[in-house]
C-alpha atoms as a PDB file:
ATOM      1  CA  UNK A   1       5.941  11.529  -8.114  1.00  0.00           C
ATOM      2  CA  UNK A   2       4.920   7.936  -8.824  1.00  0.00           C
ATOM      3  CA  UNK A   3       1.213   6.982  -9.215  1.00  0.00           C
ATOM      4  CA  UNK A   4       1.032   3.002  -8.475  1.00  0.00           C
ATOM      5  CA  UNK A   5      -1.960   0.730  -8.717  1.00  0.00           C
ATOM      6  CA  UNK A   6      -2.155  -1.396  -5.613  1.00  0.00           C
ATOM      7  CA  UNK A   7      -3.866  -4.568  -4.855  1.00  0.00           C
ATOM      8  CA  UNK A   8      -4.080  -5.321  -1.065  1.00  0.00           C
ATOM      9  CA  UNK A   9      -4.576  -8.827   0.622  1.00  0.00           C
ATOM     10  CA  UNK A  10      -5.629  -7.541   4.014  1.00  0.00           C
ATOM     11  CA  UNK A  11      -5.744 -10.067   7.213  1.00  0.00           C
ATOM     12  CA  UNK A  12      -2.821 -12.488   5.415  1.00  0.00           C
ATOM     13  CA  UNK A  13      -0.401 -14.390   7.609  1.00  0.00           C
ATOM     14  CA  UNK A  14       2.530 -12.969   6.455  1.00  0.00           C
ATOM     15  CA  UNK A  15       3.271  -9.388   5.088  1.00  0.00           C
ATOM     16  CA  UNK A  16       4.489  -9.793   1.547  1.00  0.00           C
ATOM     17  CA  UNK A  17       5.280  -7.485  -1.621  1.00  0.00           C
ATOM     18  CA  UNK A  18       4.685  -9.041  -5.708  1.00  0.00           C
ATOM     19  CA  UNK A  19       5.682  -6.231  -8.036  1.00  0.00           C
ATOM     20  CA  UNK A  20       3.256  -7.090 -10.982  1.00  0.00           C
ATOM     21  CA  UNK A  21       5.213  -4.239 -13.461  1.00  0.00           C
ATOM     22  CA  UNK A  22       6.482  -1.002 -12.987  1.00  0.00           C
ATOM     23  CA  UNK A  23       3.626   0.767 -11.597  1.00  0.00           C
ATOM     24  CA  UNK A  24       1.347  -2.464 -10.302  1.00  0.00           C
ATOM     25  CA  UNK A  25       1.777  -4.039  -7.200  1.00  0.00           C
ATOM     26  CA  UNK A  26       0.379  -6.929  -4.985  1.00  0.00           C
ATOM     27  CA  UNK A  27       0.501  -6.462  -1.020  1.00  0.00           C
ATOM     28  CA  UNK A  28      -0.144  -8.402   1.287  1.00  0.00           C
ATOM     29  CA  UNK A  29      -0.643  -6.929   4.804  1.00  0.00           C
ATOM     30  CA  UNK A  30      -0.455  -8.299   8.623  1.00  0.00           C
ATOM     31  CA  UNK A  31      -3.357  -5.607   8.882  1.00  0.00           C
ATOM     32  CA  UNK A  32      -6.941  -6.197   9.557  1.00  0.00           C
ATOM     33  CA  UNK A  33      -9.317  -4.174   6.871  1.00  0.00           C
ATOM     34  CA  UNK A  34     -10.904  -2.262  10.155  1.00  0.00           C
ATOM     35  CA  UNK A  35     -10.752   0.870  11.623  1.00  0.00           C
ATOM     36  CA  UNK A  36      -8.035   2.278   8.712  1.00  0.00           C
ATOM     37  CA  UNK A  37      -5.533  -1.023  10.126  1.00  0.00           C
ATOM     38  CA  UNK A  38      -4.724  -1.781   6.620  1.00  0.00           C
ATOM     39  CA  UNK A  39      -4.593   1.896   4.889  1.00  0.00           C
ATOM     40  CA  UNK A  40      -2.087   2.947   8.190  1.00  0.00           C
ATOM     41  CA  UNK A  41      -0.153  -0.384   8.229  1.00  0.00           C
ATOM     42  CA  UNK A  42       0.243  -0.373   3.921  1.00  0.00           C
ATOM     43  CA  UNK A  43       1.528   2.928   4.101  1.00  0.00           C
ATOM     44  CA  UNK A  44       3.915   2.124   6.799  1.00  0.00           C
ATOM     45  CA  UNK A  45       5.064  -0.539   4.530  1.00  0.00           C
ATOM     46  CA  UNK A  46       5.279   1.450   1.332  1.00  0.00           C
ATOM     47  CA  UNK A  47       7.554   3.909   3.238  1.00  0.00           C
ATOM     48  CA  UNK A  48      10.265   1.398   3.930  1.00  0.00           C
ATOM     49  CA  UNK A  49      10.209  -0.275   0.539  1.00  0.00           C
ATOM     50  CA  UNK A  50      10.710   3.285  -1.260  1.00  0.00           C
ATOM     51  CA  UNK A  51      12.999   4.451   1.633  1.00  0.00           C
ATOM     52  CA  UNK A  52      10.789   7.604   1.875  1.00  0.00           C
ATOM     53  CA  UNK A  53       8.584   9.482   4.968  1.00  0.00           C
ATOM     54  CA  UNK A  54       5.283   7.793   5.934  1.00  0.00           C
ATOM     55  CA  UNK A  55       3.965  11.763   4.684  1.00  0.00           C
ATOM     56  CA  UNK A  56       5.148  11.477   1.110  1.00  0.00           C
ATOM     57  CA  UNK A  57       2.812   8.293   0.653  1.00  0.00           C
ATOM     58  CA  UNK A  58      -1.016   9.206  -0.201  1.00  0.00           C
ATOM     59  CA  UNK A  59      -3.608   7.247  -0.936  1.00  0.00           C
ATOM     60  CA  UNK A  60      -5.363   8.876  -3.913  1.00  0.00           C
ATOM     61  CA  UNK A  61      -8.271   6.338  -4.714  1.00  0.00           C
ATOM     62  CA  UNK A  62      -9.784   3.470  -3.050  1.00  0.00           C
ATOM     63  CA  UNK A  63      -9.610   3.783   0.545  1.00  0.00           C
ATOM     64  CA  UNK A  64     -12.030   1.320   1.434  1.00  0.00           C
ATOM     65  CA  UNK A  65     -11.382  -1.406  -1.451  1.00  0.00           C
ATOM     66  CA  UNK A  66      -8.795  -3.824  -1.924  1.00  0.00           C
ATOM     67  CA  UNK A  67      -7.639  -1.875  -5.431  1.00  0.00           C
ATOM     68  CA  UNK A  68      -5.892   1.198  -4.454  1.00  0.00           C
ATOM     69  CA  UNK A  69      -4.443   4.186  -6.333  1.00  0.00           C
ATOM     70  CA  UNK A  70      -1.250   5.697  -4.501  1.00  0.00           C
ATOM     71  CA  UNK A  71       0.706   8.270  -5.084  1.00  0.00           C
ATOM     72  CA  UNK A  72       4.481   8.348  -3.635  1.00  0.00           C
ATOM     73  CA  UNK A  73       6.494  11.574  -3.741  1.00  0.00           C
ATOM     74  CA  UNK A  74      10.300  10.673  -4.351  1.00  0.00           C
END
């Protein structure tokens, strides 16, 4: 299991990924911060950039800020 620290960009034009260092990331999501938009639509996006299932993605910390905590189950 990897534990990543995530800073999202909700709302952005276009959906982009900045690894930062091994376990920090910048994200930038097509995803309005409403409803859970953003939280559904990052760990859509997580799950094709680790080649994983949507279900081994969890967001531990953070579900309502911009600075996430996630862990991913390889």
């Amino acid at each position: 299991m990897m534990r990543l620290s995530i800073k999202v960009t909700p709302n952005a034009k276009k959906l982009g990924i900045k690894k930062i260092s091994e376990t920090d990331y910048e994200i930038r999501l097509d995803a309005p911060a409403e409803k859970g938009k953003a939280n559904a639509r990052l760990i859509g996006v997580l799950a094709d950039y680790f080649k994983v299932k949507k279900s081994a993605i969890r967001i531990v910390r953070g579900h309502t800020s911009r600075n996430k905590i996630v862990n991913v189950s390889i």
